[in-house]
N, C-alpha and C. Protein backbone atom coordinates (compact mmCIF):
# COMPACT_ATOMS: atom_id res chain seq x y z
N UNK A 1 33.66 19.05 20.39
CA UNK A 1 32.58 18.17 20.79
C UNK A 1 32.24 17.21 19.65
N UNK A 2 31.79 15.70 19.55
CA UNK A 2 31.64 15.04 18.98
C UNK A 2 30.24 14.80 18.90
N UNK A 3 29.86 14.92 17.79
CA UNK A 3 28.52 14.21 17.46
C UNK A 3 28.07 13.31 17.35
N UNK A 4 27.13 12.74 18.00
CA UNK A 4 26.29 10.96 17.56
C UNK A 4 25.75 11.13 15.97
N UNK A 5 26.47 9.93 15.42
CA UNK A 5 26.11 9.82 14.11
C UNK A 5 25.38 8.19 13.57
N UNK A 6 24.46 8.26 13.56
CA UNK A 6 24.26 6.72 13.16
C UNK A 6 25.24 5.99 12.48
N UNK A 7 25.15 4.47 13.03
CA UNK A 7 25.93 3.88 12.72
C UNK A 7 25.22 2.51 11.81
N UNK A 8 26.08 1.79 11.29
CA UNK A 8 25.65 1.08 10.42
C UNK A 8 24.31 0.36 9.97
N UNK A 9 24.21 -0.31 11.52
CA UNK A 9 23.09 -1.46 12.12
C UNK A 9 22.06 -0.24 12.13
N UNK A 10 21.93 1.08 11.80
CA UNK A 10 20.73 2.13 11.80
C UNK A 10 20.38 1.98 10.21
N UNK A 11 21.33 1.47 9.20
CA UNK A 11 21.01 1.66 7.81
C UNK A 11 19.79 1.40 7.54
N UNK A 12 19.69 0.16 7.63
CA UNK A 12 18.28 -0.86 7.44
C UNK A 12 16.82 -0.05 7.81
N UNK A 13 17.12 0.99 8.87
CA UNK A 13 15.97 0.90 9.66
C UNK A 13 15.68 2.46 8.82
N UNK A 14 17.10 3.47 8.38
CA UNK A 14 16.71 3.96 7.41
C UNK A 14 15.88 4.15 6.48
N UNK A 15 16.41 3.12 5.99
CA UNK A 15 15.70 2.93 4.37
C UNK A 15 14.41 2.40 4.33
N UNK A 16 13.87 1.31 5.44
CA UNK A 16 12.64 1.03 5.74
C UNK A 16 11.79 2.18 6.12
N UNK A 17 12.14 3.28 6.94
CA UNK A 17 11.50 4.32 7.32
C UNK A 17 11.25 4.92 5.72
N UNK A 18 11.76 5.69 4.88
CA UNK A 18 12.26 6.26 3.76
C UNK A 18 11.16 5.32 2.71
N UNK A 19 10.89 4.01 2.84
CA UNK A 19 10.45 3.03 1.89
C UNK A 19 8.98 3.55 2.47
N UNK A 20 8.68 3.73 4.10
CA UNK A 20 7.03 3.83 4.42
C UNK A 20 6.60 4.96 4.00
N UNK A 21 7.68 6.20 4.33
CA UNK A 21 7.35 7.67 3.83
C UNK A 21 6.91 7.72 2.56
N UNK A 22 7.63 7.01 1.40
CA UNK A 22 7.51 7.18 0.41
C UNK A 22 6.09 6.79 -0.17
N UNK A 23 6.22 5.35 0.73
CA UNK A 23 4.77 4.98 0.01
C UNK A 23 3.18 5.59 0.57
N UNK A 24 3.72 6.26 1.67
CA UNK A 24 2.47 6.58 2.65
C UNK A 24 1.93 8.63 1.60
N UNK A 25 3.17 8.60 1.48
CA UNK A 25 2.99 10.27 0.48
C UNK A 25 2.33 9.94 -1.08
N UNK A 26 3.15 9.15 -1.47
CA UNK A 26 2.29 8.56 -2.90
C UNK A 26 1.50 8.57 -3.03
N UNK A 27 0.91 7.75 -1.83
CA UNK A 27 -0.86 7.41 -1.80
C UNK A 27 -1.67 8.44 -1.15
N UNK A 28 -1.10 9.17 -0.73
CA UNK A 28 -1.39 10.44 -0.24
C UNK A 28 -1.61 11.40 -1.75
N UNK A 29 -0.98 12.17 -2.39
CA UNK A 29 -0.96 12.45 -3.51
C UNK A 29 -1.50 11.96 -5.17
N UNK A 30 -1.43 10.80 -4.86
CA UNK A 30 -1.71 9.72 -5.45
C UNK A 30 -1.06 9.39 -6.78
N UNK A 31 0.17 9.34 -6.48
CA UNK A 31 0.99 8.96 -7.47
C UNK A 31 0.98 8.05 -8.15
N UNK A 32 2.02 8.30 -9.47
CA UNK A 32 2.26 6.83 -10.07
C UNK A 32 3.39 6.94 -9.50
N UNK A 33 4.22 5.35 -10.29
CA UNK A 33 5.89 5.75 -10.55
C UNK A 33 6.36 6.75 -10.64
N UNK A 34 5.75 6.74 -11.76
CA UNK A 34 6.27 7.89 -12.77
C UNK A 34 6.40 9.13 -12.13
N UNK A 35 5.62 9.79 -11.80
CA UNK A 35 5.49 10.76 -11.05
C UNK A 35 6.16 10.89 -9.69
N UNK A 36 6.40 10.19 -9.40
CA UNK A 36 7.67 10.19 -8.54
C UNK A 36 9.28 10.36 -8.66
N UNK A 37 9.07 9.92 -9.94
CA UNK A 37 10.85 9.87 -10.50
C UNK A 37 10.97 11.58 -10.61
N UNK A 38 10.05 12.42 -10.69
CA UNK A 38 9.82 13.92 -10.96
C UNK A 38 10.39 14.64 -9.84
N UNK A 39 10.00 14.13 -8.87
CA UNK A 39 10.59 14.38 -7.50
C UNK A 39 12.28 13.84 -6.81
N UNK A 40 12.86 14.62 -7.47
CA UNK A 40 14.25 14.04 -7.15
C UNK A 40 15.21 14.77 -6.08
N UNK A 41 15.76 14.00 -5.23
CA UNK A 41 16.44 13.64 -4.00
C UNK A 41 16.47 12.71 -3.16
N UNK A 42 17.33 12.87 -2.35
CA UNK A 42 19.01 11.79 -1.79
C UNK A 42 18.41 12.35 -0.24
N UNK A 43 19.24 11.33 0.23
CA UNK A 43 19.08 11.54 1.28
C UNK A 43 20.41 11.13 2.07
N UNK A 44 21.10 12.21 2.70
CA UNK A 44 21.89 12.38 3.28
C UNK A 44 22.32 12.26 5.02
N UNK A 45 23.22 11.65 5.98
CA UNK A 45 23.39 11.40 6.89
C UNK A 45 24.74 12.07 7.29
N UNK A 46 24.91 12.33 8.32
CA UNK A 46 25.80 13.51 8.90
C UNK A 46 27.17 13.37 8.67
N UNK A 47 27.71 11.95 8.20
CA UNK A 47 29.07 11.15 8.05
C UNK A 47 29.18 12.30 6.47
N UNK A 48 28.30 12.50 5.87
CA UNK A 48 28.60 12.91 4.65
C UNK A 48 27.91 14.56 4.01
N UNK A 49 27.74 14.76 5.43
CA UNK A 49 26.98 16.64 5.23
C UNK A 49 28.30 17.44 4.98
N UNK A 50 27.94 18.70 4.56
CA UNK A 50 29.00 19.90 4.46
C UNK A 50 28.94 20.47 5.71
N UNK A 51 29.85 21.58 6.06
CA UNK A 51 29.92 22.17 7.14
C UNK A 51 27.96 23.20 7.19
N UNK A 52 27.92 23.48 6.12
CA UNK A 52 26.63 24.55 5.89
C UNK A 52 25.12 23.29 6.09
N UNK A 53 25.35 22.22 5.66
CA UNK A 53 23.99 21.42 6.03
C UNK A 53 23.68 20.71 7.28
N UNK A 54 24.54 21.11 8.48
CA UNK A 54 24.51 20.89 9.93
C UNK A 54 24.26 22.19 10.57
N UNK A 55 22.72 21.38 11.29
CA UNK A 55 22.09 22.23 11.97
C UNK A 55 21.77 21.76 13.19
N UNK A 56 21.39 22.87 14.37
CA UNK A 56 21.46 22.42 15.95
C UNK A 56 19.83 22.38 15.95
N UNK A 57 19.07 23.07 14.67
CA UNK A 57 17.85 23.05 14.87
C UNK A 57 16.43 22.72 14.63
N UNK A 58 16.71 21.32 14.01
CA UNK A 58 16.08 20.66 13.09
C UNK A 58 16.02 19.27 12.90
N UNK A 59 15.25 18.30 12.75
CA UNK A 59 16.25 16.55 12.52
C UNK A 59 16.32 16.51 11.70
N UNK A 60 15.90 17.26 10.58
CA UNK A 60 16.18 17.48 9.25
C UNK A 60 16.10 18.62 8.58
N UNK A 61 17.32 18.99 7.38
CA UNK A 61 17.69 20.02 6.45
C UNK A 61 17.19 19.71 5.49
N UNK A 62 16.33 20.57 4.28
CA UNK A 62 16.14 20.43 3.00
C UNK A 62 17.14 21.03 2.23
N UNK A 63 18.00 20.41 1.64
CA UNK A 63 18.85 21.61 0.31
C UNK A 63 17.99 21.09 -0.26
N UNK A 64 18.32 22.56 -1.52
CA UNK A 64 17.95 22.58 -3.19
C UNK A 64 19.35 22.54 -3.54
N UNK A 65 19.53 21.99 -4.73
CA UNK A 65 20.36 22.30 -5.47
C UNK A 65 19.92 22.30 -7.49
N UNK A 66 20.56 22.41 -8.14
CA UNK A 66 20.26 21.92 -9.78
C UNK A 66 21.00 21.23 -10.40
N UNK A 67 20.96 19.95 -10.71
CA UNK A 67 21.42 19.19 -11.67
C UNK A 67 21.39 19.36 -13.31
N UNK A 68 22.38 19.02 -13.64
CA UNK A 68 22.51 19.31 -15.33
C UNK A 68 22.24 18.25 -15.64
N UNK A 69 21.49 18.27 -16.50
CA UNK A 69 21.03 16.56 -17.57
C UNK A 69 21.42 16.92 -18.94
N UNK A 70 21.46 16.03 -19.21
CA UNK A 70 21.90 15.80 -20.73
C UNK A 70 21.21 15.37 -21.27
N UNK A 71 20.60 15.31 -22.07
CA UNK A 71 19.43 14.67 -22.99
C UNK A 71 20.20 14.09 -24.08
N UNK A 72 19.33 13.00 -24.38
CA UNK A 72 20.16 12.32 -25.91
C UNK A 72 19.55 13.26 -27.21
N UNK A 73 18.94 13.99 -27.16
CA UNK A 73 18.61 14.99 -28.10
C UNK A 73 19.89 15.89 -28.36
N UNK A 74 20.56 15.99 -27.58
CA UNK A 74 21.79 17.41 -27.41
C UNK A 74 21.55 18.23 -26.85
N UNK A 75 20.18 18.18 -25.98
CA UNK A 75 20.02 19.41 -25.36
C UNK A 75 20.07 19.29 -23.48
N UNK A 76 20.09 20.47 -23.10
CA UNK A 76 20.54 20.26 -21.94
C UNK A 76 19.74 20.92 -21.06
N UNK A 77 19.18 20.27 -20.03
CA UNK A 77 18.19 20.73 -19.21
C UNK A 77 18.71 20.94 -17.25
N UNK A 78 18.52 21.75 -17.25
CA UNK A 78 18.43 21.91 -15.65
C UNK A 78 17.00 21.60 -14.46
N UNK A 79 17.31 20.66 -13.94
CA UNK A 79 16.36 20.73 -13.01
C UNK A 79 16.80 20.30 -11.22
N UNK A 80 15.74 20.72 -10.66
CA UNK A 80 16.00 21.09 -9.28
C UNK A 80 16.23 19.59 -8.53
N UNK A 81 17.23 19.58 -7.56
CA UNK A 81 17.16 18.30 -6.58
C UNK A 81 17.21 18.45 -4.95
N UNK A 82 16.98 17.68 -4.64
CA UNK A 82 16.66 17.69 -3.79
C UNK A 82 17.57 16.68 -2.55
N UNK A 83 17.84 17.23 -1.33
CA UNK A 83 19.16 16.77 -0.64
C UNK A 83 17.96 16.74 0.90
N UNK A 84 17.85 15.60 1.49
CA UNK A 84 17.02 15.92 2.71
C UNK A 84 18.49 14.89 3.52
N UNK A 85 18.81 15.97 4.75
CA UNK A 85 20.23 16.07 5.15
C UNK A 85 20.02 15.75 6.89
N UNK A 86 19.58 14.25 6.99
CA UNK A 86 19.34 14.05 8.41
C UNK A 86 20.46 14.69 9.73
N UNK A 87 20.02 14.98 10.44
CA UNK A 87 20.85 15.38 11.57
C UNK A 87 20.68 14.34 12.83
N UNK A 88 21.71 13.43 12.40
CA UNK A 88 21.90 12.49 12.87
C UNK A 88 22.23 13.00 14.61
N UNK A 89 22.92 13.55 15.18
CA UNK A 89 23.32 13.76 16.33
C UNK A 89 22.16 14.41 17.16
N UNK A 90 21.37 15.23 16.43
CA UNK A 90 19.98 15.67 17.25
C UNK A 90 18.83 14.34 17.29
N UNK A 91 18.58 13.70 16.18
CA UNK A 91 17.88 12.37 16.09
C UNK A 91 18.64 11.58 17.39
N UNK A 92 19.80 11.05 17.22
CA UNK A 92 20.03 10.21 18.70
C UNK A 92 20.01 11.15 19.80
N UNK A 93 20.21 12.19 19.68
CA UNK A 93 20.16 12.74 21.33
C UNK A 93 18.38 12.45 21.69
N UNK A 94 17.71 12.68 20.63
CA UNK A 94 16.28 13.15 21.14
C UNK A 94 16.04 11.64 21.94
N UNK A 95 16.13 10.54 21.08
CA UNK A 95 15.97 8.88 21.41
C UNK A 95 16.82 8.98 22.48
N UNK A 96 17.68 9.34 23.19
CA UNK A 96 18.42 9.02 24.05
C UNK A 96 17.36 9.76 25.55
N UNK A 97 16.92 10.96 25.52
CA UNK A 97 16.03 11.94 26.02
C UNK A 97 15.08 11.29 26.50
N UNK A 98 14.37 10.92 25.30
CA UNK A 98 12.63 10.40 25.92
C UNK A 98 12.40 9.21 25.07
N UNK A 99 12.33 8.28 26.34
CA UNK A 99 12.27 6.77 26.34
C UNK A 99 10.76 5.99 25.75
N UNK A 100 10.16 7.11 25.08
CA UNK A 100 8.86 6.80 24.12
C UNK A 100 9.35 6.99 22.72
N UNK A 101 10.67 7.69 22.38
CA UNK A 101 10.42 7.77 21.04
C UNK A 101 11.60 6.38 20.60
N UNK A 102 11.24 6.36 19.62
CA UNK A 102 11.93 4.68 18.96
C UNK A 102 12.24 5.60 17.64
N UNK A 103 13.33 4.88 16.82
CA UNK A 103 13.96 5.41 15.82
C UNK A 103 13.07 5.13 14.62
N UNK A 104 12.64 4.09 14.23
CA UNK A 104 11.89 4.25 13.02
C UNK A 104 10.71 5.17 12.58
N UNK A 105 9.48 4.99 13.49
CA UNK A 105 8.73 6.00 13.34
C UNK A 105 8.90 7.39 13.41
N UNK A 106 10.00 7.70 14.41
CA UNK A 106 10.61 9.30 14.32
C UNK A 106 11.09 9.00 13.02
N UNK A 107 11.94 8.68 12.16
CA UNK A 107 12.50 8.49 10.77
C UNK A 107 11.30 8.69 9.91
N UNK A 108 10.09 7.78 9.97
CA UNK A 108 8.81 8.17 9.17
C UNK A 108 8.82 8.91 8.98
N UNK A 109 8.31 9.81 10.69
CA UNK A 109 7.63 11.16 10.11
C UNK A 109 8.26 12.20 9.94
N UNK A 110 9.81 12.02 9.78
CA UNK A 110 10.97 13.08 9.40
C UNK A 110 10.61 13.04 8.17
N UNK A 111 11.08 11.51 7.23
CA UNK A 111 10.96 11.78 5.91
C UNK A 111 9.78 11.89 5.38
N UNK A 112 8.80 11.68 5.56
CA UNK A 112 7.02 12.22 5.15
C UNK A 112 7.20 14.04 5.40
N UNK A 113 7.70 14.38 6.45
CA UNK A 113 7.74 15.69 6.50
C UNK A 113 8.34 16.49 5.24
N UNK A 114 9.87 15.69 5.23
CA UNK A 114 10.22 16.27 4.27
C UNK A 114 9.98 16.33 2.83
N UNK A 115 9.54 14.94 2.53
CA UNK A 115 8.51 14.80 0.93
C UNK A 115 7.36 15.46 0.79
N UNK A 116 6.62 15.66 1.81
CA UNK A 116 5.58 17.08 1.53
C UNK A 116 5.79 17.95 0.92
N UNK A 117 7.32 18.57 1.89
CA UNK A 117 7.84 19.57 1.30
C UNK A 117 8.09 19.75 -0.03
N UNK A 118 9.53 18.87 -0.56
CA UNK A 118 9.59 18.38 -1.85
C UNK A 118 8.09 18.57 -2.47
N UNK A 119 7.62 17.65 -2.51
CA UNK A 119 6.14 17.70 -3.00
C UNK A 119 5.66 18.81 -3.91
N UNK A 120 5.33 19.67 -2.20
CA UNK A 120 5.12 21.34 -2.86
C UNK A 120 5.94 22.11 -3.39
N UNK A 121 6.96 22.09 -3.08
CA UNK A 121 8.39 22.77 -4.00
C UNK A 121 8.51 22.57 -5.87
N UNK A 122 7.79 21.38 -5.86
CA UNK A 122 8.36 20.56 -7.44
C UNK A 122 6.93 20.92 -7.70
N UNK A 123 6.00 21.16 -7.08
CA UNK A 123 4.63 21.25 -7.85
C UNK A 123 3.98 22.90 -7.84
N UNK A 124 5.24 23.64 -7.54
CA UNK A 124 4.65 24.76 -7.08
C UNK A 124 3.87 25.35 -6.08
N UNK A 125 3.36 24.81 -5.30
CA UNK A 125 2.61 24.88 -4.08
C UNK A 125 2.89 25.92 -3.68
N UNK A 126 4.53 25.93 -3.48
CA UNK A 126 5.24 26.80 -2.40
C UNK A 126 6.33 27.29 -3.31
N UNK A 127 6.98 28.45 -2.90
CA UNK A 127 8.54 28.49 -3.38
C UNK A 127 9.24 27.99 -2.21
N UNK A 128 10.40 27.41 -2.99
CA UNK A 128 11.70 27.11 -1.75
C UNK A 128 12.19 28.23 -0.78
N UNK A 129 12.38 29.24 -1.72
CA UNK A 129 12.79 30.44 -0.50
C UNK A 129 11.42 31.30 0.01
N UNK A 130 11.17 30.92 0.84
CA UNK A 130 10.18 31.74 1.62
C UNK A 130 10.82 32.05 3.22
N UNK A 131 10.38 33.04 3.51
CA UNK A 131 10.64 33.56 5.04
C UNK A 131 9.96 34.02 5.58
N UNK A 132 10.25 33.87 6.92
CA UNK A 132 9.25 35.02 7.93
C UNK A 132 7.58 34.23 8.55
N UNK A 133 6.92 34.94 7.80
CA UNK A 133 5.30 34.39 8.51
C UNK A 133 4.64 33.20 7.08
N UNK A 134 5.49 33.54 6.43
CA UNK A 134 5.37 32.79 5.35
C UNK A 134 5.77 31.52 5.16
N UNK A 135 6.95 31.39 5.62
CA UNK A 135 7.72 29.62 6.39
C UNK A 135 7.55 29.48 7.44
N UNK A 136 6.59 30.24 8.49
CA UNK A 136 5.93 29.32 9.39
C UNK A 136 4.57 28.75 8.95
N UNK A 137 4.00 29.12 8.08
CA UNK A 137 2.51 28.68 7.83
C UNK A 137 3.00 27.40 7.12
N UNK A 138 4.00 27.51 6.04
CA UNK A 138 4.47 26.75 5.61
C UNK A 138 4.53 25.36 6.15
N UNK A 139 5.49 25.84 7.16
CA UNK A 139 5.59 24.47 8.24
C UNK A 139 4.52 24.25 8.83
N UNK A 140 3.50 25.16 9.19
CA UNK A 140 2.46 24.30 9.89
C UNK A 140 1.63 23.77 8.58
N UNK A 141 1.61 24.17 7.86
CA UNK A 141 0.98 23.50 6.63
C UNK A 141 1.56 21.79 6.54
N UNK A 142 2.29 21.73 6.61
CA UNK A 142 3.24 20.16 6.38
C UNK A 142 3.71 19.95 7.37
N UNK A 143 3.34 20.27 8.70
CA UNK A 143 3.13 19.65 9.40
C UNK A 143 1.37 18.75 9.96
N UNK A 144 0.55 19.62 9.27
CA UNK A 144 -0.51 19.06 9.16
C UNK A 144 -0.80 18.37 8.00
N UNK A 145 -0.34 18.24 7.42
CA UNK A 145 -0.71 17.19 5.90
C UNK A 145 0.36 15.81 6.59
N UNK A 146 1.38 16.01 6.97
CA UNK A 146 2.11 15.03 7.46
C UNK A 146 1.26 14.09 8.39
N UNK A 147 0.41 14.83 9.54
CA UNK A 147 -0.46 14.27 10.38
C UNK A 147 -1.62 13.89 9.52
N UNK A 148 -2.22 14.28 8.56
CA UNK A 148 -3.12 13.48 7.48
C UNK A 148 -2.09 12.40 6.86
N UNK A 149 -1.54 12.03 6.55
CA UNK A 149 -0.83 10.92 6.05
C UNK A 149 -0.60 10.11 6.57
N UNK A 150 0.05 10.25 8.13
CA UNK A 150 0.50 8.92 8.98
C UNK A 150 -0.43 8.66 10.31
N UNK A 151 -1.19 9.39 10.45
CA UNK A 151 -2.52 9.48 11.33
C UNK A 151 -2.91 7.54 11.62
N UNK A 152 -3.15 7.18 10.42
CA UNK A 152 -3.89 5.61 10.79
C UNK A 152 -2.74 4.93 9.96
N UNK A 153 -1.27 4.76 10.17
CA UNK A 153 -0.27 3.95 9.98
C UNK A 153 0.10 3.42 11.19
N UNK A 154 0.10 2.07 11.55
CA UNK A 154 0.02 1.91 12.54
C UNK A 154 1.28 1.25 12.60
N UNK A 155 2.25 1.96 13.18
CA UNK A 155 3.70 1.63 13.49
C UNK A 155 3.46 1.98 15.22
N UNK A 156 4.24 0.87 16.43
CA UNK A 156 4.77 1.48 17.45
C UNK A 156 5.03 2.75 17.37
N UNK A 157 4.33 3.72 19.04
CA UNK A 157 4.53 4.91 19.15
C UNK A 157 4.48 5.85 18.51
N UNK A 158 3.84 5.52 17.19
CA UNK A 158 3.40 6.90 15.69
C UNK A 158 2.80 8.09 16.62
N UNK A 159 1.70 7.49 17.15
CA UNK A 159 0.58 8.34 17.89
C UNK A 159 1.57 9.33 18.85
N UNK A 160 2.43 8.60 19.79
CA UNK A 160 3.07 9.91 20.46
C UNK A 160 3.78 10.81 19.96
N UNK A 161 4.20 10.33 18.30
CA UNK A 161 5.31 11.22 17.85
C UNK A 161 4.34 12.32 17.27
N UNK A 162 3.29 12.04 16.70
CA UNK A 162 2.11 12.98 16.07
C UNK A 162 1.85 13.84 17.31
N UNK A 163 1.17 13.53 18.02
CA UNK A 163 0.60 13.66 19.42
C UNK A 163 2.28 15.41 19.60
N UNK A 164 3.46 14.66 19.64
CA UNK A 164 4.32 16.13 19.71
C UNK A 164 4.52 16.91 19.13
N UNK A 165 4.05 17.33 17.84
CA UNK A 165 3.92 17.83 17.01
C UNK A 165 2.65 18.55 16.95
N UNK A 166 1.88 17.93 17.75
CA UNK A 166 0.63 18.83 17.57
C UNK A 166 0.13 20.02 17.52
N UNK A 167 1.23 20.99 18.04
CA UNK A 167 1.06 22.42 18.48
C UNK A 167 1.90 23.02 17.34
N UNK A 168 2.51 22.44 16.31
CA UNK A 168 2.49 22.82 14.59
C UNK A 168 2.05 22.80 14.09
N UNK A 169 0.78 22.28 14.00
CA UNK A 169 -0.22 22.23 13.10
C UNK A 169 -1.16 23.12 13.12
N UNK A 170 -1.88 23.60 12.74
CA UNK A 170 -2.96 24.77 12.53
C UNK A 170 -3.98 23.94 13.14
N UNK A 171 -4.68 25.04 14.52
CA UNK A 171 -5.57 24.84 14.95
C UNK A 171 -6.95 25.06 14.54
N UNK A 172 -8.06 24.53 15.01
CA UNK A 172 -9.56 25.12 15.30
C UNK A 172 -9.99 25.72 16.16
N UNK A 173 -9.97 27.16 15.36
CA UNK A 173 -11.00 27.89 16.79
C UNK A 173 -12.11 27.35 16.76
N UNK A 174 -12.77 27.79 18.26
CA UNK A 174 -13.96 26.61 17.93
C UNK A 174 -15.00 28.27 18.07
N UNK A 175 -16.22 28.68 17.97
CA UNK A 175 -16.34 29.65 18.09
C UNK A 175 -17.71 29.51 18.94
């Protein structure tokens, strides 16, 4: 079976998505530059995943991995990176499905999702390996900070993509 993989004329709309995430989390967090360069990872599309970073269940994979740096001191430091590994063939099937979602704003709030993550990973928040009842709170955790971030960005169809997601997020009992 062959997978839908974005194709070129999707690049642009990429990196524009990736450019809003970025800046919509910043200001969210309230970054500098600087503090961003801290947060390191790539972002990957299915033409160039491993067999292990394709998944049927997700529009997006987080790897960790560790990079070796070199310092001009002589010394040598390890630190963590970060690989957010779109799943290109579930992203077009979903757009192909339901004729409300449009590719950029689904792209937003993929990559806002996943820089949360990042986020808390590099700041300690969270550990990367967590399981069980522990990476679901997780996810509803960032999935609700995600909905604090892009809530009043006003891109076409944001609201319905939030709006599906809603039942990830941690509710209010009302009492």
């Amino acid at each position: 079976m062959t997978c839908l993989a974005f194709k070129s004329d999707n690049i642009d709309t990429i990196s524009n998505a990736l450019f809003i995430a970025e800046e919509k989390v910043g200001d969210y967090y309230k970054f500098s530059s600087g503090q961003w360069k801290r947060h390191q990872y790539d972002v990957k599309t299915l033409e160039s995943l491993e067999k292990n970073e394709i998944t049927s269940f997700a529009f997006a994979l987080l790897n960790k991995c560790t990079r070796v740096i070199e310092g001009f001191d002589s010394s040598t430091k390890k630190r963590d990176f970060y690989f957010i590994c779109l799943q290109d063939h579930l992203i077009l099937n979903a757009l192909q499905r339901d004729k409300y979602l449009t590719l950029l704003p689904l792209l937003v709030y993929i990559f806002t999702h996943e820089l949360v993550h990042i986020v808390r990973f590099c700041n300690f928040f969270q550990r990367y390996e967590v399981s069980g009842k522990n990476r679901d709170e997780e996810e509803s955790l960032v999935h609700d900070t995600t909905y604090k971030i892009l809530n009043r960005v006003a891109l076409k169809n944001m609201g319905y993509i939030l709006d599906s997601y809603k039942h990830h997020r941690p509710c209010e009992l009302a009492v």
